[in-house]
PDB file of N, CA and C in Angstrom:
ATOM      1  N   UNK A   1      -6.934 -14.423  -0.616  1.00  0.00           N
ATOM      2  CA  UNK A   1      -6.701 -13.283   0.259  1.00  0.00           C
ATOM      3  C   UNK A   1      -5.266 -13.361   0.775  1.00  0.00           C
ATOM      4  N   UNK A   2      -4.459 -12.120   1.182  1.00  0.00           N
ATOM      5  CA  UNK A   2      -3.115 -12.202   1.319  1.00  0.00           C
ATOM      6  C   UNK A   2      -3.290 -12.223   2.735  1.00  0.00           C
ATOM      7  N   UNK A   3      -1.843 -13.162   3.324  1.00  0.00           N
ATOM      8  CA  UNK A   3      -2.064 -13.157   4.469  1.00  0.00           C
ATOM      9  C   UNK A   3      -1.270 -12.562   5.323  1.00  0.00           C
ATOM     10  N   UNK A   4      -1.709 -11.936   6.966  1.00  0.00           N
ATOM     11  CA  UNK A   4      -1.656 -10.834   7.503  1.00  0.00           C
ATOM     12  C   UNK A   4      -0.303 -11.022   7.891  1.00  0.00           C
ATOM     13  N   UNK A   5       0.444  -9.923   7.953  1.00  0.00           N
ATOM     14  CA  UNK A   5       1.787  -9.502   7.800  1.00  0.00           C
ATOM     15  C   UNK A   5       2.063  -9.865   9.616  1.00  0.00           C
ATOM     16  N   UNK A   6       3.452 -10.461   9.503  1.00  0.00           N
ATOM     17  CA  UNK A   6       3.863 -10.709  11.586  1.00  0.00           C
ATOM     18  C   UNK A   6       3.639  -9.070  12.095  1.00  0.00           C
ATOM     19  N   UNK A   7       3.978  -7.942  11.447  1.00  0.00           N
ATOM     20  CA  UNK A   7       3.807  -6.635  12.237  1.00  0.00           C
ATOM     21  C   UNK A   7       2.381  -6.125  11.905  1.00  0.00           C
ATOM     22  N   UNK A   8       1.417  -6.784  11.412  1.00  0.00           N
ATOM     23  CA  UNK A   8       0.003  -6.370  11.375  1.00  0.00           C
ATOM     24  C   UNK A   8      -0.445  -6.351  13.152  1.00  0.00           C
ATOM     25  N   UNK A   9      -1.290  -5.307  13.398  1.00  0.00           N
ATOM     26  CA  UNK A   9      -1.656  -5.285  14.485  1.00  0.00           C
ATOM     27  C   UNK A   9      -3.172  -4.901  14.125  1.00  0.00           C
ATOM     28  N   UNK A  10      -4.224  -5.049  14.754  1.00  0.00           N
ATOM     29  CA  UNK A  10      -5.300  -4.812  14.876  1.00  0.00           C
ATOM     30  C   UNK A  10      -6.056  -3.806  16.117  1.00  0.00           C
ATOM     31  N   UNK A  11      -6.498  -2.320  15.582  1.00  0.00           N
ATOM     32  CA  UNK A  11      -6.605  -1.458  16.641  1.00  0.00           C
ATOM     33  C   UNK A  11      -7.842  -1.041  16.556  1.00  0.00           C
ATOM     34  N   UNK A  12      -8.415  -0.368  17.602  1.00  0.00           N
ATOM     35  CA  UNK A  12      -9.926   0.453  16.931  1.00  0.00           C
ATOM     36  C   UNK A  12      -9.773   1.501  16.824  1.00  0.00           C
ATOM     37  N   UNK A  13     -10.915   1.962  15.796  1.00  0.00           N
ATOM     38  CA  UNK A  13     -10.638   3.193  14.972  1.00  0.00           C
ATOM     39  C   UNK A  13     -10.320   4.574  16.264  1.00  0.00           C
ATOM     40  N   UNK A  14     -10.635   4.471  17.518  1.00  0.00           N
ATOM     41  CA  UNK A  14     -10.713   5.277  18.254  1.00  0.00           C
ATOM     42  C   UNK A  14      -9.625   5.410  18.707  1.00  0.00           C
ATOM     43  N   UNK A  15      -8.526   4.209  19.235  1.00  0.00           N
ATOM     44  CA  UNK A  15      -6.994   3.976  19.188  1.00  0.00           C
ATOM     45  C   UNK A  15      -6.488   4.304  17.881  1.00  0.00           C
ATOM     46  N   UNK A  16      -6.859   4.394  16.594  1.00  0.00           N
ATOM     47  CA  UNK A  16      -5.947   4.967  15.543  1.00  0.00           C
ATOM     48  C   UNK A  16      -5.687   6.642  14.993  1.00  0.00           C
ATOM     49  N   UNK A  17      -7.298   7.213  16.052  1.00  0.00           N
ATOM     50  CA  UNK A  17      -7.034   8.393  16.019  1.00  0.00           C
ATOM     51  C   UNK A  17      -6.450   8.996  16.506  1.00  0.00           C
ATOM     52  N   UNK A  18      -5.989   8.590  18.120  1.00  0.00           N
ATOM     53  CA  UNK A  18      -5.383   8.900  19.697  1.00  0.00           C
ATOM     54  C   UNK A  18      -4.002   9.215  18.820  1.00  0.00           C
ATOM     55  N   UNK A  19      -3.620   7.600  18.562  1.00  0.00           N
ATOM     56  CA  UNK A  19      -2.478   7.623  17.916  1.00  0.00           C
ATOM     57  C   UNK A  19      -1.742   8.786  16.569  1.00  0.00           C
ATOM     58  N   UNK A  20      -2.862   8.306  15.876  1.00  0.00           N
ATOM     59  CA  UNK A  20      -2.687   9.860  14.722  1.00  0.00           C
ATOM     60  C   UNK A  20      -2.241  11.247  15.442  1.00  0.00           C
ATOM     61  N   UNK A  21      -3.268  11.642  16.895  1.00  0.00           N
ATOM     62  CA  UNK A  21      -3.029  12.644  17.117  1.00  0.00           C
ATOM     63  C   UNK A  21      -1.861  13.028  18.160  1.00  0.00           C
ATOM     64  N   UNK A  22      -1.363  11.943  18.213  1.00  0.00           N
ATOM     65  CA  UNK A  22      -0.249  12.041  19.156  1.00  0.00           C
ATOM     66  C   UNK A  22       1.040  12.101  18.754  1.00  0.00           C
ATOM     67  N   UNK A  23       0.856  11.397  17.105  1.00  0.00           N
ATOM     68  CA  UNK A  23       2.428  11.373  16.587  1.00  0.00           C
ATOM     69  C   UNK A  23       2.109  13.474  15.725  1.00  0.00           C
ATOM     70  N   UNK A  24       1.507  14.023  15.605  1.00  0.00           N
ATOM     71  CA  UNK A  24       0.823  14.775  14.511  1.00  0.00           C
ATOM     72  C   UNK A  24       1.658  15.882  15.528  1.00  0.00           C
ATOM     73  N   UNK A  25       2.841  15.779  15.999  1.00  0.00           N
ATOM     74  CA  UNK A  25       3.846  17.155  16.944  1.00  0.00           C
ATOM     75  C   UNK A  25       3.843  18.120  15.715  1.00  0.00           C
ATOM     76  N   UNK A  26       4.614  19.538  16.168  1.00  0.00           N
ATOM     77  CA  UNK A  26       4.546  20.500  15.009  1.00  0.00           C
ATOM     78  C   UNK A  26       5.905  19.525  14.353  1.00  0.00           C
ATOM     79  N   UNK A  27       6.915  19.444  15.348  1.00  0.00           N
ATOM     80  CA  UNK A  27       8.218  18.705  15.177  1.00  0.00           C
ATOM     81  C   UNK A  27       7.951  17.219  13.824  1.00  0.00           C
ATOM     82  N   UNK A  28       7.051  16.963  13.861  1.00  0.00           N
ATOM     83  CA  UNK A  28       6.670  15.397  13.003  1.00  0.00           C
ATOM     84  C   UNK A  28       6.068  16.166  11.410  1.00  0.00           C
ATOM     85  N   UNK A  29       5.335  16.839  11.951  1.00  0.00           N
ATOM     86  CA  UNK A  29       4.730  17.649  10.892  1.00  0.00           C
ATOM     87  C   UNK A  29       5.904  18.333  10.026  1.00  0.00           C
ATOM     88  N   UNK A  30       6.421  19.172  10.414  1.00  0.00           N
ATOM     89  CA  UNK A  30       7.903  19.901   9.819  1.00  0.00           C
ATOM     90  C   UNK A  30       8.656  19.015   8.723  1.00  0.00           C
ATOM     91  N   UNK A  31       9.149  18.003  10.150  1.00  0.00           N
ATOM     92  CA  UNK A  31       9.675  16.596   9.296  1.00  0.00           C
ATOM     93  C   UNK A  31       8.986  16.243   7.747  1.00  0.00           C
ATOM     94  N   UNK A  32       7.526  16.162   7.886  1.00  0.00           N
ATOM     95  CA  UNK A  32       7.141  15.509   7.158  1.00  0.00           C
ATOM     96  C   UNK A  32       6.919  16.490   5.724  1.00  0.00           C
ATOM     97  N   UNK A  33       6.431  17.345   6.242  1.00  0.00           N
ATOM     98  CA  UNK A  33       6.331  18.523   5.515  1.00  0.00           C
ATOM     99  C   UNK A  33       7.925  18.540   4.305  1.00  0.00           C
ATOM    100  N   UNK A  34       8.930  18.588   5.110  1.00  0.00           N
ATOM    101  CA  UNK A  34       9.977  18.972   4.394  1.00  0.00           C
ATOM    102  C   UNK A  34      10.454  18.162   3.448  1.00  0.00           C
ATOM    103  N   UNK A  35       9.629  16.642   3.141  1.00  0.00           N
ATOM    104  CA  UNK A  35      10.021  15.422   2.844  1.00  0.00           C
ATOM    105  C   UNK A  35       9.933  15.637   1.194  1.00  0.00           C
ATOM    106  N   UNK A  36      11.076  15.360   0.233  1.00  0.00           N
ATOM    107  CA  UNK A  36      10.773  15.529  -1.174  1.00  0.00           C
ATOM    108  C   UNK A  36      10.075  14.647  -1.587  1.00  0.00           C
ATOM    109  N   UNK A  37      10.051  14.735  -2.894  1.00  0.00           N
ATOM    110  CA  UNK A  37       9.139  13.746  -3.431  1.00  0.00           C
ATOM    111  C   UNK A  37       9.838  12.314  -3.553  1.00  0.00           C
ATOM    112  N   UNK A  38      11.152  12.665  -4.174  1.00  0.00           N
ATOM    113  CA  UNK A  38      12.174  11.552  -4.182  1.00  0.00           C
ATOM    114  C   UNK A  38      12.332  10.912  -3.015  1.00  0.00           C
ATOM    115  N   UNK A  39      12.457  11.205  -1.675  1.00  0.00           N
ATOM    116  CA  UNK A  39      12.770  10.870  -0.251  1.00  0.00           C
ATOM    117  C   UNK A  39      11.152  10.047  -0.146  1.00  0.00           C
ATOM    118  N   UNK A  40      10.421  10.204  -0.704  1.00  0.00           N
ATOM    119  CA  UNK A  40       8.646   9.721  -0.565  1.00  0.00           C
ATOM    120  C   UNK A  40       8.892   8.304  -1.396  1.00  0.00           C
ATOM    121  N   UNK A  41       9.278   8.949  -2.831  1.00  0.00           N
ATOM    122  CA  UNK A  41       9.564   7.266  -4.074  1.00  0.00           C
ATOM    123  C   UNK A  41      10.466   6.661  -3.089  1.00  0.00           C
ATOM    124  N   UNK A  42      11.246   7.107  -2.363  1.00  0.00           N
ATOM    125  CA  UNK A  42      12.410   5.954  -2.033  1.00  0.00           C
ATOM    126  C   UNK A  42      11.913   5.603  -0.993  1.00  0.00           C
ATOM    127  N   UNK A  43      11.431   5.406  -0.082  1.00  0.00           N
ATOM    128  CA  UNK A  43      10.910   4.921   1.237  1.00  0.00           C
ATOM    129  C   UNK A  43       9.513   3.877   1.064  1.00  0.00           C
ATOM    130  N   UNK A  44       8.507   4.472  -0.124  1.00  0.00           N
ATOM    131  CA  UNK A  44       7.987   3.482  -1.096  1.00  0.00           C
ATOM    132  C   UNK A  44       8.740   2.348  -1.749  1.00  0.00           C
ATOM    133  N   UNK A  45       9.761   2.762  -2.508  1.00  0.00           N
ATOM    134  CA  UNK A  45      10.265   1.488  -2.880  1.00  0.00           C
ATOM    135  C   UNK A  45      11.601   0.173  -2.108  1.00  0.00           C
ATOM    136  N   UNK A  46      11.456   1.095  -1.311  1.00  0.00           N
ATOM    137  CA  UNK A  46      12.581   0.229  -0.130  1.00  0.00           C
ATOM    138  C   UNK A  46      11.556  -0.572   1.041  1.00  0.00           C
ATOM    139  N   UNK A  47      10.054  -0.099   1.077  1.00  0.00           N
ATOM    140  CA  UNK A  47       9.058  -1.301   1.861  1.00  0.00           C
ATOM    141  C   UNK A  47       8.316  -2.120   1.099  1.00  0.00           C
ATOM    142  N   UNK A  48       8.797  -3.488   0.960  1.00  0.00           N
ATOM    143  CA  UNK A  48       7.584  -4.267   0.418  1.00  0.00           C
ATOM    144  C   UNK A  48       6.400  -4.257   0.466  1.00  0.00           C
ATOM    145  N   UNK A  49       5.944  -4.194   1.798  1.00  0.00           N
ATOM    146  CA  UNK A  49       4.711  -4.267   2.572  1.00  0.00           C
ATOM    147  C   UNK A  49       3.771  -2.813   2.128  1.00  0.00           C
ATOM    148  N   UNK A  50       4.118  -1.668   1.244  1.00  0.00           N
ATOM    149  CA  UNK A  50       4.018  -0.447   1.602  1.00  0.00           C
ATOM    150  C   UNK A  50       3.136  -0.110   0.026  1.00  0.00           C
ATOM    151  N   UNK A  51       1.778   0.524  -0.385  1.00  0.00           N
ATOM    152  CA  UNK A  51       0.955   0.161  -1.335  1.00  0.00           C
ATOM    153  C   UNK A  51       2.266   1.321  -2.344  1.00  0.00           C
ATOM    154  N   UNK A  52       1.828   0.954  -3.808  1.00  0.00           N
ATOM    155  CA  UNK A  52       2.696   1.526  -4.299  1.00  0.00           C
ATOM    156  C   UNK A  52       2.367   3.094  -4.710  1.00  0.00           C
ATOM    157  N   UNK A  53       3.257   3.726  -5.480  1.00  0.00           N
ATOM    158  CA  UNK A  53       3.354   5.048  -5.491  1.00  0.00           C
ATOM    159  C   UNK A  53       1.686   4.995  -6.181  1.00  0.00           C
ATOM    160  N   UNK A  54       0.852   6.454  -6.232  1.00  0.00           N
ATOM    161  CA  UNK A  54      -0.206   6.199  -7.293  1.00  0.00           C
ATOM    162  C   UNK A  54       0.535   7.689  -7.807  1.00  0.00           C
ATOM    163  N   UNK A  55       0.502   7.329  -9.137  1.00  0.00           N
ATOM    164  CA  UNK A  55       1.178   8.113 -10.393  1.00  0.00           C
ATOM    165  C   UNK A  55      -0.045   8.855 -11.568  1.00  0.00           C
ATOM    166  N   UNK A  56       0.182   9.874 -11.794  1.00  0.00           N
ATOM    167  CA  UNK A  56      -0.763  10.627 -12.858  1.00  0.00           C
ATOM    168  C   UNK A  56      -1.452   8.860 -13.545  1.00  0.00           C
ATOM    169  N   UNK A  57      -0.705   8.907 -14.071  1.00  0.00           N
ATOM    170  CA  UNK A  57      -0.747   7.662 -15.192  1.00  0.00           C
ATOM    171  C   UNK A  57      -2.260   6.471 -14.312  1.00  0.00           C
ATOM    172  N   UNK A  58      -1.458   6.337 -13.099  1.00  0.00           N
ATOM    173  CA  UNK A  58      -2.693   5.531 -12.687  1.00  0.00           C
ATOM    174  C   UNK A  58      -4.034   5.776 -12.840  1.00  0.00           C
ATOM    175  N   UNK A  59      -4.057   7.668 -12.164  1.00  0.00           N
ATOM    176  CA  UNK A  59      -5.405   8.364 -12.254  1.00  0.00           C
ATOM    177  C   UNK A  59      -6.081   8.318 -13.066  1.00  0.00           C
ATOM    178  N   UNK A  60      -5.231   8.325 -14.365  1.00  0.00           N
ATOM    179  CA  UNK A  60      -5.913   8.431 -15.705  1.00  0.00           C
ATOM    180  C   UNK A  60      -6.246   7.313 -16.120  1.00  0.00           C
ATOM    181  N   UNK A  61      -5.902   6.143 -15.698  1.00  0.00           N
ATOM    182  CA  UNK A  61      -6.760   4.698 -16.102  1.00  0.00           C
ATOM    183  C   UNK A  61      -7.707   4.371 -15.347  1.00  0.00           C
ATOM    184  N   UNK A  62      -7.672   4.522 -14.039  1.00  0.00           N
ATOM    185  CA  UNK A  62      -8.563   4.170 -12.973  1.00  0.00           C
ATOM    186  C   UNK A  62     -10.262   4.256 -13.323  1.00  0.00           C
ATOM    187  N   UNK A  63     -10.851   3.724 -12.635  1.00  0.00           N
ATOM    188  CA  UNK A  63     -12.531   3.984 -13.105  1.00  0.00           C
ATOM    189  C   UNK A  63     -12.721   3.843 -11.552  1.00  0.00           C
ATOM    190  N   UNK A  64     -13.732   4.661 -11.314  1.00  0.00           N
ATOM    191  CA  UNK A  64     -14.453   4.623 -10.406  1.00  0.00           C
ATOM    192  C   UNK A  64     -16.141   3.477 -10.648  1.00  0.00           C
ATOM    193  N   UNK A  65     -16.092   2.305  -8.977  1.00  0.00           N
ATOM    194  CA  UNK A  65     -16.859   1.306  -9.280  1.00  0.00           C
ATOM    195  C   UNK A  65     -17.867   1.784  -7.846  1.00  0.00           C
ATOM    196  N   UNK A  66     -18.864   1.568  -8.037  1.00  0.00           N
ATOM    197  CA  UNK A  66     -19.963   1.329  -7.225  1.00  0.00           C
ATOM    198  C   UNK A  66     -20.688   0.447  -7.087  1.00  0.00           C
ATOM    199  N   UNK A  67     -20.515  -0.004  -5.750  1.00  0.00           N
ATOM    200  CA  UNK A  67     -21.263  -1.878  -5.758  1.00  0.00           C
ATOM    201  C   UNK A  67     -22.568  -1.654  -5.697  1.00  0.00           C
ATOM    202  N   UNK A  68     -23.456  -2.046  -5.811  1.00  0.00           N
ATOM    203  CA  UNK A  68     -24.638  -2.461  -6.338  1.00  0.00           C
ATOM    204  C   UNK A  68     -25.463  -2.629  -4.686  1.00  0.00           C
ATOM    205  N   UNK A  69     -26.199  -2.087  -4.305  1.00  0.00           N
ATOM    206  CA  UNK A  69     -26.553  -2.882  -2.683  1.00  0.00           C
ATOM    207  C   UNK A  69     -27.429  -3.663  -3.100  1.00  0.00           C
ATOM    208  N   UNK A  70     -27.144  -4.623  -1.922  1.00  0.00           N
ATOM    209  CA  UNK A  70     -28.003  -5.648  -1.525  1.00  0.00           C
ATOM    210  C   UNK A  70     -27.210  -7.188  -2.658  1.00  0.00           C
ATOM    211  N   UNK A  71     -26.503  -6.684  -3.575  1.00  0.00           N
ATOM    212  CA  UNK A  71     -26.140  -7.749  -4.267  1.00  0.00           C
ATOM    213  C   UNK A  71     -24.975  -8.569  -3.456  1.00  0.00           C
ATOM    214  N   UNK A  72     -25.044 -10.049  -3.196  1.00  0.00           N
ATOM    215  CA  UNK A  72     -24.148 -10.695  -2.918  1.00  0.00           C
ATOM    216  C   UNK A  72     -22.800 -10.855  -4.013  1.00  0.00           C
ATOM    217  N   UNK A  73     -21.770 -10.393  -2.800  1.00  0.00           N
ATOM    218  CA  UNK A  73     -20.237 -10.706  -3.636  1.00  0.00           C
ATOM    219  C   UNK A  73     -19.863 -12.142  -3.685  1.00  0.00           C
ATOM    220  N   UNK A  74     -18.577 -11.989  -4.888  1.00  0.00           N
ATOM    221  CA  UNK A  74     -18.722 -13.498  -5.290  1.00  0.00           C
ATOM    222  C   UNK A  74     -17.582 -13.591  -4.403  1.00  0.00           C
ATOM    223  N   UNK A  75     -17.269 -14.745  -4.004  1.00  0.00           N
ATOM    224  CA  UNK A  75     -15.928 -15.140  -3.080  1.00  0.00           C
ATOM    225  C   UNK A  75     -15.360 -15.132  -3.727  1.00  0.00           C
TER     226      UNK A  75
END
């Protein structure tokens, strides 16, 4: 398991919505809205920490998995 990043913080889901809805201004929205795609790849590839782009290409390999209930996972 990878281990938790020094700026990992741990919040509850009820603090992550507050938060969501507090940064979510028309002003943030606009911003974000106006953001190219290129300005998106580059801010992806300039954070380590940051999951990577998902690309057509991925979609099309990907499989969708459904765990099994009640079955124990393997460590």
């Amino acid at each position: 398991m990878a281990e938790k990043s020094e700026t990992t913080a741990r919040i509850t889901p009820e603090d992550a919505r507050a938060a969501a809805k507090a940064w979510a201004t028309p002003e943030n929205l606009a911003m974000l809205d106006a953001m190219t795609d290129e300005a998106i790849a580059a801010q992806i590839a300039g954070d380590p920490e940051v999951a990577p782009e998902l690309s057509d290409e991925w979609f099309e390999s990907a499989r969708l998995v459904i765990p099994l209930k009640g079955r124990k996972r393997a460590a």
